[in-house]
C-alpha atoms as a PDB file:
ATOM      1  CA  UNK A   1     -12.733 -90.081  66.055  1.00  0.00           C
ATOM      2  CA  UNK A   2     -15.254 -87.328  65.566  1.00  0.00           C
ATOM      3  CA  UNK A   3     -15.683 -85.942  61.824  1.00  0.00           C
ATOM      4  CA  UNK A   4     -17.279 -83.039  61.074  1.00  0.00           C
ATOM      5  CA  UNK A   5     -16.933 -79.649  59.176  1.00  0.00           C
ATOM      6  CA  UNK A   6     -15.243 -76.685  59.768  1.00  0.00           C
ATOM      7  CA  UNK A   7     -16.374 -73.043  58.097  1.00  0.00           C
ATOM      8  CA  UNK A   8     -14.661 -69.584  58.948  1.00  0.00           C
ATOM      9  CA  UNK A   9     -17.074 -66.918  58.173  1.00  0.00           C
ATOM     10  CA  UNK A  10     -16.410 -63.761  57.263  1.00  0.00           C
ATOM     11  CA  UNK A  11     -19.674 -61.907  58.519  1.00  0.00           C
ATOM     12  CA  UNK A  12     -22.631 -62.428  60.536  1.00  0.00           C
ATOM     13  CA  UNK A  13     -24.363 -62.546  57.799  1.00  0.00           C
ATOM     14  CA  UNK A  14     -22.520 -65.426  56.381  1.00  0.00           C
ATOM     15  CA  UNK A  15     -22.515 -66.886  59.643  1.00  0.00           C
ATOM     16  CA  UNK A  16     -26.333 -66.570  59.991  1.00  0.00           C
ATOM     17  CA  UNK A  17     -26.416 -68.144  56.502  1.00  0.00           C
ATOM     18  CA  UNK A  18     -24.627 -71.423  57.635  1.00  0.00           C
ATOM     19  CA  UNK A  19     -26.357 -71.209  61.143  1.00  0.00           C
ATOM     20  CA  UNK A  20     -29.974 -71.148  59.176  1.00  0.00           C
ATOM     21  CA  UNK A  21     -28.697 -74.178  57.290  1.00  0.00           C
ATOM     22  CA  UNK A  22     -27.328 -76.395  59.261  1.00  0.00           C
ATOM     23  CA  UNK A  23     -29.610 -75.524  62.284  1.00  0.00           C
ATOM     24  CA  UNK A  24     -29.320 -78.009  65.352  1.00  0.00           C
ATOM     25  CA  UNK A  25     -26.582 -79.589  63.800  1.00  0.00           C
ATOM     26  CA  UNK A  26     -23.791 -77.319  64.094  1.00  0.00           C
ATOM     27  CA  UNK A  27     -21.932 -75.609  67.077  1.00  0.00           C
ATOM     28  CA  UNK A  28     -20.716 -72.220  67.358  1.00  0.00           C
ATOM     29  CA  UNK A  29     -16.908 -71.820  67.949  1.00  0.00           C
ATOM     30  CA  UNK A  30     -15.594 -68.420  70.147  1.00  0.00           C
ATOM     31  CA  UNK A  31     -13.147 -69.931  72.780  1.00  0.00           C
ATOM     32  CA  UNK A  32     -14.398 -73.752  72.397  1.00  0.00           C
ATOM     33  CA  UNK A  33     -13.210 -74.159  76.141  1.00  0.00           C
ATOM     34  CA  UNK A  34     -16.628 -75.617  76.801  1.00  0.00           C
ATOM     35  CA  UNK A  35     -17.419 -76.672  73.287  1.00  0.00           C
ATOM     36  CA  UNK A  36     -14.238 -79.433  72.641  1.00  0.00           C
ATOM     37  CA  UNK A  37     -14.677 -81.186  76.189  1.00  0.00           C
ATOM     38  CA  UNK A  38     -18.188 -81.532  75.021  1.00  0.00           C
ATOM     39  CA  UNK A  39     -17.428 -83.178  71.715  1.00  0.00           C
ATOM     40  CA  UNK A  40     -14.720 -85.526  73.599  1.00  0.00           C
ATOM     41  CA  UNK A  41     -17.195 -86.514  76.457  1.00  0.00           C
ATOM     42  CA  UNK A  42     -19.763 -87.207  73.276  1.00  0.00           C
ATOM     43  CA  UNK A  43     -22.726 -84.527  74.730  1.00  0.00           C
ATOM     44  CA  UNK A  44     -22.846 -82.752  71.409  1.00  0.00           C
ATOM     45  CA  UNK A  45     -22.012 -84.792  68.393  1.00  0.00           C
ATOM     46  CA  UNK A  46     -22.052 -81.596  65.227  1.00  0.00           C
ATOM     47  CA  UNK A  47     -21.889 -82.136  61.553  1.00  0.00           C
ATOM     48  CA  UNK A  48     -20.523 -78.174  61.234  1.00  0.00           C
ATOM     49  CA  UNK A  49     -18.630 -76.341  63.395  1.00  0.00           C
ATOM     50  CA  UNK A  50     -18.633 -72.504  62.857  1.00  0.00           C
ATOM     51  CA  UNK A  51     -16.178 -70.276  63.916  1.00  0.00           C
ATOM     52  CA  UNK A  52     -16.931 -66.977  65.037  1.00  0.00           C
ATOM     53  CA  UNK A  53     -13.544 -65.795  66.097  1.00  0.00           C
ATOM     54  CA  UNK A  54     -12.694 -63.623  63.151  1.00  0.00           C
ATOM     55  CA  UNK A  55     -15.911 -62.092  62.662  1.00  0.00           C
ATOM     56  CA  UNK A  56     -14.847 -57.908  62.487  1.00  0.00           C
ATOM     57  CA  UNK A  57     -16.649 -55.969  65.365  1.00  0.00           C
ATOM     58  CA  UNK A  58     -17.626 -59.145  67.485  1.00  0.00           C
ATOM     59  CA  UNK A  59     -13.964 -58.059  69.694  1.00  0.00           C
ATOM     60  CA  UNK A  60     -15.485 -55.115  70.755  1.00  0.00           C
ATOM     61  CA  UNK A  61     -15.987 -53.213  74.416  1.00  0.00           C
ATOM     62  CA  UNK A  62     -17.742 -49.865  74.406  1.00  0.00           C
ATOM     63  CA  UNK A  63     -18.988 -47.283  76.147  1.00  0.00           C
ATOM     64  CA  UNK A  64     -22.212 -45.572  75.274  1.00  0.00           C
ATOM     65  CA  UNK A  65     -24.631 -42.885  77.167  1.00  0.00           C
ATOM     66  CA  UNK A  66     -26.284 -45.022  79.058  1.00  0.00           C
ATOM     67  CA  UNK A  67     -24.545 -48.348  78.436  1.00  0.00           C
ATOM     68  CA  UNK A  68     -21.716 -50.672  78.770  1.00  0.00           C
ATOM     69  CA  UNK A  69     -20.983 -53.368  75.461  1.00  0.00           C
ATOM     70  CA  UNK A  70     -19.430 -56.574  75.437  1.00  0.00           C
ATOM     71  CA  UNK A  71     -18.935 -58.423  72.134  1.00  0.00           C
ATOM     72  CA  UNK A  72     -19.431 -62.125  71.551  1.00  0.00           C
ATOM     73  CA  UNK A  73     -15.878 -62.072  71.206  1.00  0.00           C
ATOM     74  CA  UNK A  74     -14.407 -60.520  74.168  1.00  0.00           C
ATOM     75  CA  UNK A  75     -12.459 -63.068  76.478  1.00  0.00           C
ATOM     76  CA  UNK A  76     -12.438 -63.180  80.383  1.00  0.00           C
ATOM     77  CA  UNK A  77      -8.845 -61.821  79.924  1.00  0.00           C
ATOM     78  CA  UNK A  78      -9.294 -58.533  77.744  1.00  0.00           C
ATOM     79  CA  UNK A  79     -12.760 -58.069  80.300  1.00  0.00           C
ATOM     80  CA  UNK A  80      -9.964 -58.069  83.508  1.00  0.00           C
ATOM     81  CA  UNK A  81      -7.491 -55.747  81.947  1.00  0.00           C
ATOM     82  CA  UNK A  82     -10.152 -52.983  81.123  1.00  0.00           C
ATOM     83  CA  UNK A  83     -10.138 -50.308  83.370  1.00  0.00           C
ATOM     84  CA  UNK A  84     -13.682 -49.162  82.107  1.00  0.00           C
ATOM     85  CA  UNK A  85     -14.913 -52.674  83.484  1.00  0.00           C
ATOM     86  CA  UNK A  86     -13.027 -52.470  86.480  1.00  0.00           C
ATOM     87  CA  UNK A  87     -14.506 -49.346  87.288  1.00  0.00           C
ATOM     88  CA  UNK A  88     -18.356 -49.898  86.076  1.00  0.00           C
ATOM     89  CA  UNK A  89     -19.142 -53.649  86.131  1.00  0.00           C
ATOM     90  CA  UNK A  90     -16.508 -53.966  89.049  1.00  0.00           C
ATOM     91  CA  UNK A  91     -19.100 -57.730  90.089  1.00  0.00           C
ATOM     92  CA  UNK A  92     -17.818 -58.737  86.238  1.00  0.00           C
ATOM     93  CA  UNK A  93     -14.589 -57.781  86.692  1.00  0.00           C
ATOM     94  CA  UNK A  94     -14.264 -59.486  90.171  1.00  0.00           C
ATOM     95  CA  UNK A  95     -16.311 -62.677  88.803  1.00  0.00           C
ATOM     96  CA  UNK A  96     -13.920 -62.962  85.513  1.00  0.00           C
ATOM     97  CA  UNK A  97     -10.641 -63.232  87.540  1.00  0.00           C
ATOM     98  CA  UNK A  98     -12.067 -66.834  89.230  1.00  0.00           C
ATOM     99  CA  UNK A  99     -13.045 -68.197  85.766  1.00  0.00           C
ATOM    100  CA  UNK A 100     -10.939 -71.436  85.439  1.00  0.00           C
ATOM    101  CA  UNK A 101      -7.042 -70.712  84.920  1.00  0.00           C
ATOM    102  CA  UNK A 102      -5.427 -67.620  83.455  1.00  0.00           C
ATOM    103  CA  UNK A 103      -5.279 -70.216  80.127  1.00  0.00           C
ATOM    104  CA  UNK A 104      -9.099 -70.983  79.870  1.00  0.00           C
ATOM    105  CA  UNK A 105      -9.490 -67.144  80.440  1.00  0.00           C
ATOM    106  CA  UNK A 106      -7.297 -66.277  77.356  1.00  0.00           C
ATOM    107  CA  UNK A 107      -9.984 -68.549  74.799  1.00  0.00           C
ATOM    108  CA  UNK A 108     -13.576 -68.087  76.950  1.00  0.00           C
ATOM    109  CA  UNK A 109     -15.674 -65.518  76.275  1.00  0.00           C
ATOM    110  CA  UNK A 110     -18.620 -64.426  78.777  1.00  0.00           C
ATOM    111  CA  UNK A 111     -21.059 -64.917  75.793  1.00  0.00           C
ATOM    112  CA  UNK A 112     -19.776 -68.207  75.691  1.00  0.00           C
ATOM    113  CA  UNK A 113     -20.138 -68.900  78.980  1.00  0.00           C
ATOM    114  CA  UNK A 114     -23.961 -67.733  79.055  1.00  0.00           C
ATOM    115  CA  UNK A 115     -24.646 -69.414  76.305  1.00  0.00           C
ATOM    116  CA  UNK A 116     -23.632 -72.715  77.889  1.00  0.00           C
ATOM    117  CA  UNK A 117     -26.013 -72.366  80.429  1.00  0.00           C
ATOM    118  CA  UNK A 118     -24.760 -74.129  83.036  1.00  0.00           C
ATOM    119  CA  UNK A 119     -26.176 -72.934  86.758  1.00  0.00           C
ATOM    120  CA  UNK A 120     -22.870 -72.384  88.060  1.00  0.00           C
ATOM    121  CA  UNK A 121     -22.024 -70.269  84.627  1.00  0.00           C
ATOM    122  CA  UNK A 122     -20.369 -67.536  87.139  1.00  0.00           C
ATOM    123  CA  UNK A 123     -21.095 -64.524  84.323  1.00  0.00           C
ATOM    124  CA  UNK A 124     -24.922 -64.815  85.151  1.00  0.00           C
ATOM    125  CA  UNK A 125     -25.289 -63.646  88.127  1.00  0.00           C
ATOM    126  CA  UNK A 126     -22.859 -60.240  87.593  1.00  0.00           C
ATOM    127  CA  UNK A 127     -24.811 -59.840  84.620  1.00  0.00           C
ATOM    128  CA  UNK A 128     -28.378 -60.112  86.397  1.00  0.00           C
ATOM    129  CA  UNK A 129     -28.103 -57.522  89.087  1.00  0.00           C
ATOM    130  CA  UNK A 130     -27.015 -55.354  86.392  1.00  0.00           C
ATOM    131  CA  UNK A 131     -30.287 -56.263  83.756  1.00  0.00           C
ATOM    132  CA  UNK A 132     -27.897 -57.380  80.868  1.00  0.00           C
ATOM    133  CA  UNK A 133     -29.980 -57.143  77.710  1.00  0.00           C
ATOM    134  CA  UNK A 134     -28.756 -59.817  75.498  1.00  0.00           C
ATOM    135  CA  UNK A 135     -28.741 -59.472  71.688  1.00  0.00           C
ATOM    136  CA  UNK A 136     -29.673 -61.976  69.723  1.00  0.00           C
ATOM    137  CA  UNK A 137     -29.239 -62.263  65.469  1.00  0.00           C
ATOM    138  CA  UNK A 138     -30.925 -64.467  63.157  1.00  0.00           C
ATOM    139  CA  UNK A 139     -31.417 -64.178  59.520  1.00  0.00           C
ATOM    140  CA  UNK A 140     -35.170 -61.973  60.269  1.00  0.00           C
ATOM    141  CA  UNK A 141     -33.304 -59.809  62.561  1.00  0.00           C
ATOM    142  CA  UNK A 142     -32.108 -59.191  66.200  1.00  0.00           C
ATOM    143  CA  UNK A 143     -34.156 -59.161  69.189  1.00  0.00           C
ATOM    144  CA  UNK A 144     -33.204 -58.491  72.307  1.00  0.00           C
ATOM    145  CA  UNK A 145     -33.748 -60.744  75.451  1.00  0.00           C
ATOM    146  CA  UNK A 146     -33.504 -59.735  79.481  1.00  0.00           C
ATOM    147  CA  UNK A 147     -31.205 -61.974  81.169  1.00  0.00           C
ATOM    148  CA  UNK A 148     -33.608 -62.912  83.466  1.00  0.00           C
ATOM    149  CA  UNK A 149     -35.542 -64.569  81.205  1.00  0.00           C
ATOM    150  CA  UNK A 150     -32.348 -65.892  78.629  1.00  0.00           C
ATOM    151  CA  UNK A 151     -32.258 -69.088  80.402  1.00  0.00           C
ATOM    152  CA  UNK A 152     -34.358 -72.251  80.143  1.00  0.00           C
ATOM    153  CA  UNK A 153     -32.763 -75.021  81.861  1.00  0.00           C
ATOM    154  CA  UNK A 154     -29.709 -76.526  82.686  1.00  0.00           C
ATOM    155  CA  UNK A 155     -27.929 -76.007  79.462  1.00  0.00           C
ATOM    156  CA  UNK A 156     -30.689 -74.717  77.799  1.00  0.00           C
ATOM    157  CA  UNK A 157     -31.524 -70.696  76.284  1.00  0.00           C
ATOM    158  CA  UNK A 158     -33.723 -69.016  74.710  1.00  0.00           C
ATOM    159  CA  UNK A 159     -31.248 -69.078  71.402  1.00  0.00           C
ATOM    160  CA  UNK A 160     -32.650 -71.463  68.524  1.00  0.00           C
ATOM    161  CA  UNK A 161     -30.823 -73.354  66.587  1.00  0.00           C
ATOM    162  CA  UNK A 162     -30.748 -70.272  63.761  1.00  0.00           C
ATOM    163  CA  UNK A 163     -29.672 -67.578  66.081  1.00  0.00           C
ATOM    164  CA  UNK A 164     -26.463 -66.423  67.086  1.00  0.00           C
ATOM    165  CA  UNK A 165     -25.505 -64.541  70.459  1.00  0.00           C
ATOM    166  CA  UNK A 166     -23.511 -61.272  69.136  1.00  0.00           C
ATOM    167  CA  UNK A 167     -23.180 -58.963  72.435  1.00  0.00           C
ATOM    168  CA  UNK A 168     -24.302 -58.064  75.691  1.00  0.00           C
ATOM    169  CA  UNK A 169     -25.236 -54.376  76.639  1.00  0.00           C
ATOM    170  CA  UNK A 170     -25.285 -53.524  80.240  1.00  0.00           C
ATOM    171  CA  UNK A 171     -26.899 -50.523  82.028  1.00  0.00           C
ATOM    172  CA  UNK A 172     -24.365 -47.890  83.115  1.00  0.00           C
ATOM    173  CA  UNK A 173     -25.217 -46.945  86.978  1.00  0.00           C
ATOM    174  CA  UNK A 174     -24.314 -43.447  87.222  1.00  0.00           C
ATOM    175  CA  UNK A 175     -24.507 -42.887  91.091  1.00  0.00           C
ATOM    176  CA  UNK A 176     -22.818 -44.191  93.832  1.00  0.00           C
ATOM    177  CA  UNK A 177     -23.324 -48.065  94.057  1.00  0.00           C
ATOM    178  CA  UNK A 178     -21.425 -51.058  95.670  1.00  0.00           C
ATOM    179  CA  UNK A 179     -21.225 -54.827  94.594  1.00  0.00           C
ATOM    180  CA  UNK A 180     -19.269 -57.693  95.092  1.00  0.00           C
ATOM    181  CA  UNK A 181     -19.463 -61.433  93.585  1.00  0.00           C
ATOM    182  CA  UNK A 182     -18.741 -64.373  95.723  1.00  0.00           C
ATOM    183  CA  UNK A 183     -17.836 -68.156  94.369  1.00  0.00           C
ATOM    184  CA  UNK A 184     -17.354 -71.062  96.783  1.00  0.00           C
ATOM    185  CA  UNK A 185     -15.150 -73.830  95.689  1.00  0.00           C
ATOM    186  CA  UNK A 186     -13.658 -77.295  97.121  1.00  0.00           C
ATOM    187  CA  UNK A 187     -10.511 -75.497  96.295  1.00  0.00           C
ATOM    188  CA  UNK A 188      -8.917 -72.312  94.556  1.00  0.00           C
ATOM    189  CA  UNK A 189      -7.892 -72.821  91.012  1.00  0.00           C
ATOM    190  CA  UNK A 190     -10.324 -74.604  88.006  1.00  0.00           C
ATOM    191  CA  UNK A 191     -13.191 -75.832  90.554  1.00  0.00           C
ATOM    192  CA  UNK A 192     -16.915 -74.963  89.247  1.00  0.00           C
ATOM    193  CA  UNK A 193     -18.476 -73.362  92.293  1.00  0.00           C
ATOM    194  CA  UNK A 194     -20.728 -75.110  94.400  1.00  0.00           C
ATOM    195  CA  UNK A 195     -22.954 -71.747  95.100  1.00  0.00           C
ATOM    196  CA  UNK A 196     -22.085 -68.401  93.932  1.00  0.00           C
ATOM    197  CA  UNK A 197     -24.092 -64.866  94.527  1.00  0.00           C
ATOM    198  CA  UNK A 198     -23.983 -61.477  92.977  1.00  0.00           C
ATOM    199  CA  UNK A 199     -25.077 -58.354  95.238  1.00  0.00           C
ATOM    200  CA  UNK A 200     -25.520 -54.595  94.186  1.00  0.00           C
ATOM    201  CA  UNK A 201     -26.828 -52.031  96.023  1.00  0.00           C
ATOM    202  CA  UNK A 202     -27.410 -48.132  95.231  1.00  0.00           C
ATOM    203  CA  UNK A 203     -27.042 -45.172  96.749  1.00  0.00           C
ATOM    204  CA  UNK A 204     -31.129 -45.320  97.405  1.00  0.00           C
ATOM    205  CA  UNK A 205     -30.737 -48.679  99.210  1.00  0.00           C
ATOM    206  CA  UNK A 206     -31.740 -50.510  95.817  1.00  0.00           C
ATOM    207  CA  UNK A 207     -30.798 -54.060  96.542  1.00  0.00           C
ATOM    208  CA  UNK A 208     -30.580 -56.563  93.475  1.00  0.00           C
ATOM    209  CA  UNK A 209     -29.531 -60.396  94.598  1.00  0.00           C
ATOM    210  CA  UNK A 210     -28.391 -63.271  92.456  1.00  0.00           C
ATOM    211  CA  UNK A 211     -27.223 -66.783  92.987  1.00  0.00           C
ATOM    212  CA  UNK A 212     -25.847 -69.775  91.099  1.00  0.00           C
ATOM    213  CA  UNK A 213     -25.357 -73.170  91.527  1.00  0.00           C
ATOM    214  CA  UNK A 214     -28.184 -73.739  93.807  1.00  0.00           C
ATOM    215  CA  UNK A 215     -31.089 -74.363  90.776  1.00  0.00           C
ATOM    216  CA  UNK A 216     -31.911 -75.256  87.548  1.00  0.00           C
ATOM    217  CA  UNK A 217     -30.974 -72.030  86.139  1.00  0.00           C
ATOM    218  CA  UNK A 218     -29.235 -68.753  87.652  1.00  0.00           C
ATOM    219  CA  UNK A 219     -31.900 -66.731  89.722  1.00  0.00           C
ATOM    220  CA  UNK A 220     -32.516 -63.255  91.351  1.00  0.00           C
ATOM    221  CA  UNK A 221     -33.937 -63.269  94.455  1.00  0.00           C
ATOM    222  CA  UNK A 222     -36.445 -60.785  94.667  1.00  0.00           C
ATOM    223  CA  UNK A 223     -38.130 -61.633  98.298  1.00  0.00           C
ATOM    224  CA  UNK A 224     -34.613 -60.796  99.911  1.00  0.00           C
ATOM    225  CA  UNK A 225     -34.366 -57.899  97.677  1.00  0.00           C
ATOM    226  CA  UNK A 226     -37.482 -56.749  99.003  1.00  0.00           C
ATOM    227  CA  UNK A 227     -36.945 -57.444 102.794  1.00  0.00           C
ATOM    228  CA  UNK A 228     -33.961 -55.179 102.339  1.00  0.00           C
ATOM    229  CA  UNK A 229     -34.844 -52.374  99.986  1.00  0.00           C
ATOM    230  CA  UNK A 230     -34.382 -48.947 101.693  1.00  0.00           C
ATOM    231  CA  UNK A 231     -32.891 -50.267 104.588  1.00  0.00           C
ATOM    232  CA  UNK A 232     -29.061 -50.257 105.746  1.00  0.00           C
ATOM    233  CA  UNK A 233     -28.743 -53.250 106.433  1.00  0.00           C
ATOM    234  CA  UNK A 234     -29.101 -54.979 109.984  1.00  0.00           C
ATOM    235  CA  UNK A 235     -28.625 -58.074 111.507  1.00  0.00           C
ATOM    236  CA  UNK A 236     -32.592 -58.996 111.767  1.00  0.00           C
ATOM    237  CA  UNK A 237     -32.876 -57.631 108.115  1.00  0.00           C
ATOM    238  CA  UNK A 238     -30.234 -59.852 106.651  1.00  0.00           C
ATOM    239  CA  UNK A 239     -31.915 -63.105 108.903  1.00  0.00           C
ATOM    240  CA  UNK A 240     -35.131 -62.365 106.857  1.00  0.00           C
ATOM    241  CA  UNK A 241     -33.037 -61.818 103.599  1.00  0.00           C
ATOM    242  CA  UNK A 242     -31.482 -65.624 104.531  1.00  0.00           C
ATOM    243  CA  UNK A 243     -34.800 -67.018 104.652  1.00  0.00           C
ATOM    244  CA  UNK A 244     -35.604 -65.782 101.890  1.00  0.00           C
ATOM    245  CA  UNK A 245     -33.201 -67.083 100.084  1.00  0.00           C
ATOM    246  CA  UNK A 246     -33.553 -70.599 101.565  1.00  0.00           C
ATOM    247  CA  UNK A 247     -36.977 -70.629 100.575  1.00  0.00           C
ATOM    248  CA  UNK A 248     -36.141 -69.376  96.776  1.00  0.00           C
ATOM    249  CA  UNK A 249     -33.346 -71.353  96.108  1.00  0.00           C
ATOM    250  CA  UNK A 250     -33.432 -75.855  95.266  1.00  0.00           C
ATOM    251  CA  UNK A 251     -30.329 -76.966  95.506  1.00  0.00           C
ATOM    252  CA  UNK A 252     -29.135 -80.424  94.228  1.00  0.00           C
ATOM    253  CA  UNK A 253     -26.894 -83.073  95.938  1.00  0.00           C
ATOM    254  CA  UNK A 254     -23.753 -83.649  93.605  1.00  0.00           C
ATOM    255  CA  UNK A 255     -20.281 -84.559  93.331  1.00  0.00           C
ATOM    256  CA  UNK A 256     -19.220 -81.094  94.633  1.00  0.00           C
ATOM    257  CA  UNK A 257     -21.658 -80.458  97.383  1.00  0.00           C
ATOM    258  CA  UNK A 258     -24.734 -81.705  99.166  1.00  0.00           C
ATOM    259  CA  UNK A 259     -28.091 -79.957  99.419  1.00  0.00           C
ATOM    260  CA  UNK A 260     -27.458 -79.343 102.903  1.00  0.00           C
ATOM    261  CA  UNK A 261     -24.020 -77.977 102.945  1.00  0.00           C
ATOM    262  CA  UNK A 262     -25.322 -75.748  99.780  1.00  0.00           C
ATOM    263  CA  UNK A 263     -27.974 -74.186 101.984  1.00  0.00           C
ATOM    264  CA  UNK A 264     -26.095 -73.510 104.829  1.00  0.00           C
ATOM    265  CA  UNK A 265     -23.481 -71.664 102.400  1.00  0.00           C
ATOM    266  CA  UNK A 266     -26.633 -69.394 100.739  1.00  0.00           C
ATOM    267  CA  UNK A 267     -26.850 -68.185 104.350  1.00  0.00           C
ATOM    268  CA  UNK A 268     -22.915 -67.183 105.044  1.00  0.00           C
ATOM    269  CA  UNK A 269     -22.305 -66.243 101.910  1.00  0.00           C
ATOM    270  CA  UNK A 270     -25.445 -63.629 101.503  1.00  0.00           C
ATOM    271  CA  UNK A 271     -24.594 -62.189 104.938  1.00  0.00           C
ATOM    272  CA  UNK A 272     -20.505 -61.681 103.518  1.00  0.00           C
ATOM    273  CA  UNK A 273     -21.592 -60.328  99.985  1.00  0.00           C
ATOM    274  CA  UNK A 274     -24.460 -57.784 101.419  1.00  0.00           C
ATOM    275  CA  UNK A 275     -21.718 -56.654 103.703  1.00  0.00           C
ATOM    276  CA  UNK A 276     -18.787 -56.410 101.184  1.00  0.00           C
ATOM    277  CA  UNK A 277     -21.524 -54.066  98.618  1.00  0.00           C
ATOM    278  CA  UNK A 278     -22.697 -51.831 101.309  1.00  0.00           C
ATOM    279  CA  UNK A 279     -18.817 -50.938 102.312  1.00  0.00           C
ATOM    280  CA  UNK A 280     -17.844 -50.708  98.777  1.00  0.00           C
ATOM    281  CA  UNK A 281     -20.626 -48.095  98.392  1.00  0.00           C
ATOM    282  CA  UNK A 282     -19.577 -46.262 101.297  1.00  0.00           C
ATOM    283  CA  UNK A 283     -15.669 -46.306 101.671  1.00  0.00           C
ATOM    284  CA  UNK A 284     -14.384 -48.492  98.479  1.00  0.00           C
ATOM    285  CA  UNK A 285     -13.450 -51.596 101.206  1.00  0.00           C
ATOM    286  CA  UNK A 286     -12.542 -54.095 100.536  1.00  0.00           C
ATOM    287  CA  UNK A 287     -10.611 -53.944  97.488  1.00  0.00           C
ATOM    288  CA  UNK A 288     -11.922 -55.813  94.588  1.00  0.00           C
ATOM    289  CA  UNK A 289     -10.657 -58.791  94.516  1.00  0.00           C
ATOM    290  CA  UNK A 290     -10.382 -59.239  98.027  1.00  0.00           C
ATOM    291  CA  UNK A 291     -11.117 -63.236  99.261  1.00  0.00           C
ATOM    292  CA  UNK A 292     -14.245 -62.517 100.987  1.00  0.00           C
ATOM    293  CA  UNK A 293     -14.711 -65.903 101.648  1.00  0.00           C
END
């Protein structure tokens, strides 16, 4: 039996009050998909437990000038039935519909699931080829921190045990672009991926790579980036933006995959995700949501 208490603040403010007094020893409750298996396996062990859920203005998605805003609160489910995410983070829409089961995606939030930190947490690498700024409150203020730098370790941020993760904005691209988000799994359904990679590409051959699953922490990989920056891309270019990969990435031998098997997958699955950006630039195809693996 685990005992602790419960609060239900009505503000970030109040929230940041219990968060600056309790510290290490409380958790922060949005969908608690990740946060209850923890408590039953024993990895966290809190004395308070505060619940963000019906905080006003955390439930938000917005559209600004020159960026897109997710609130702490916004499940994987409201982020797949809005057409403004379909249309401008279509790598966040197409990474959201592979989260778990349509149930987990009702309760977990992509804050959530960043804040986790695992390195297969499959919102980090949407949200690093787009340079998500992540917002960050405490009782001094908000700063704001790059993704790229937001995570430590496995399971480990940048957030202190005062601070409380309260939305995500995104750069709006407003020229012609192309992405596309690939997950491998042992099988479809609830699996965590054993590697996963985010690709966009702009209309000036930009190229921005990201993989999961294959290191301590999510990572862009800015050699292969390089090797193909202004450059359609071509068999010999994507052979150098392989090995550039391979030599980026340390993968792990686990449960769901070995080192080897991992590597060979960075390969396939960089060649199938370049390829499925590029076309979406140029003709829309494939659909989103279309296996490409």
């Amino acid at each position: 039996m685990v005992s602790f208490e419960y609060k239900r603040p009505a503000s970030i403010d109040d929230a940041l009050s219990l968060r600056d007094k309790w510290g290490e020893s409380s958790s922060l409750l949005l969908g608690g998909t990740d946060l209850f298996l923890a408590i039953e396996d024993g990895v966290v062990s809190p004395e308070m437990i505060i619940d963000l859920k019906y905080i006003p203005g955390l439930n938000c998605l917005e559209e600004t000038n020159d960026s897109i805003i997710v609130g702490a609160g916004m499940t994987y489910s409201d982020l797949i039935k809005s057409s403004l995410v379909r249309k401008s983070l279509p790598g966040i829409w197409e990474s959201s519909r592979l989260v778990a089961s349509a149930g987990i995606r009702n309760s977990a939030t992509m804050v959530g699931n960043i804040c986790n930190a695992v390195p297969s947490a499959e919102s980090a690498a949407p949200l690093m080829v787009r340079d998500a700024r992540i917002h960050i409150a405490s009782k001094s203020g908000e700063r704001v921190v790059p993704i790229a730098t937001f995570f430590t370790g496995p399971r480990k941020t940048v957030v202190s045990p005062g601070e409380i993760v309260t939305k995500i904005t995104i750069p709006l691209v407003k020229e012609d672009f192309g992405e596309s988000y690939l997950k491998l799994g042992r099988y479809r359904g609830e699996d965590i991926a054993q590697v996963c990679v985010s690709v966009f590409v702009d209309s000036q051959w930009n190229y921005k790579i990201a993989f999961g699953a294959v290191g301590p922490v999510p990572m862009r990989i800015h050699r292969a980036e390089s090797i193909l920056k202004g450059n359609s891309p071509t068999p010999e270019l994507i052979a150098k933006a392989q090995d550039a990969v391979i030599e980026s990435v340390s993968p792990i031998t686990d449960m769901r995959a070995s080192k080897e098997y991992r590597l060979h997958m960075c390969r396939i699955m960089l060649e199938k995700a370049v390829s499925a950006a590029v076309s979406r630039m140029i003709s829309s195809e494939p659909a989103l949501g279309t296996r490409l693996l």
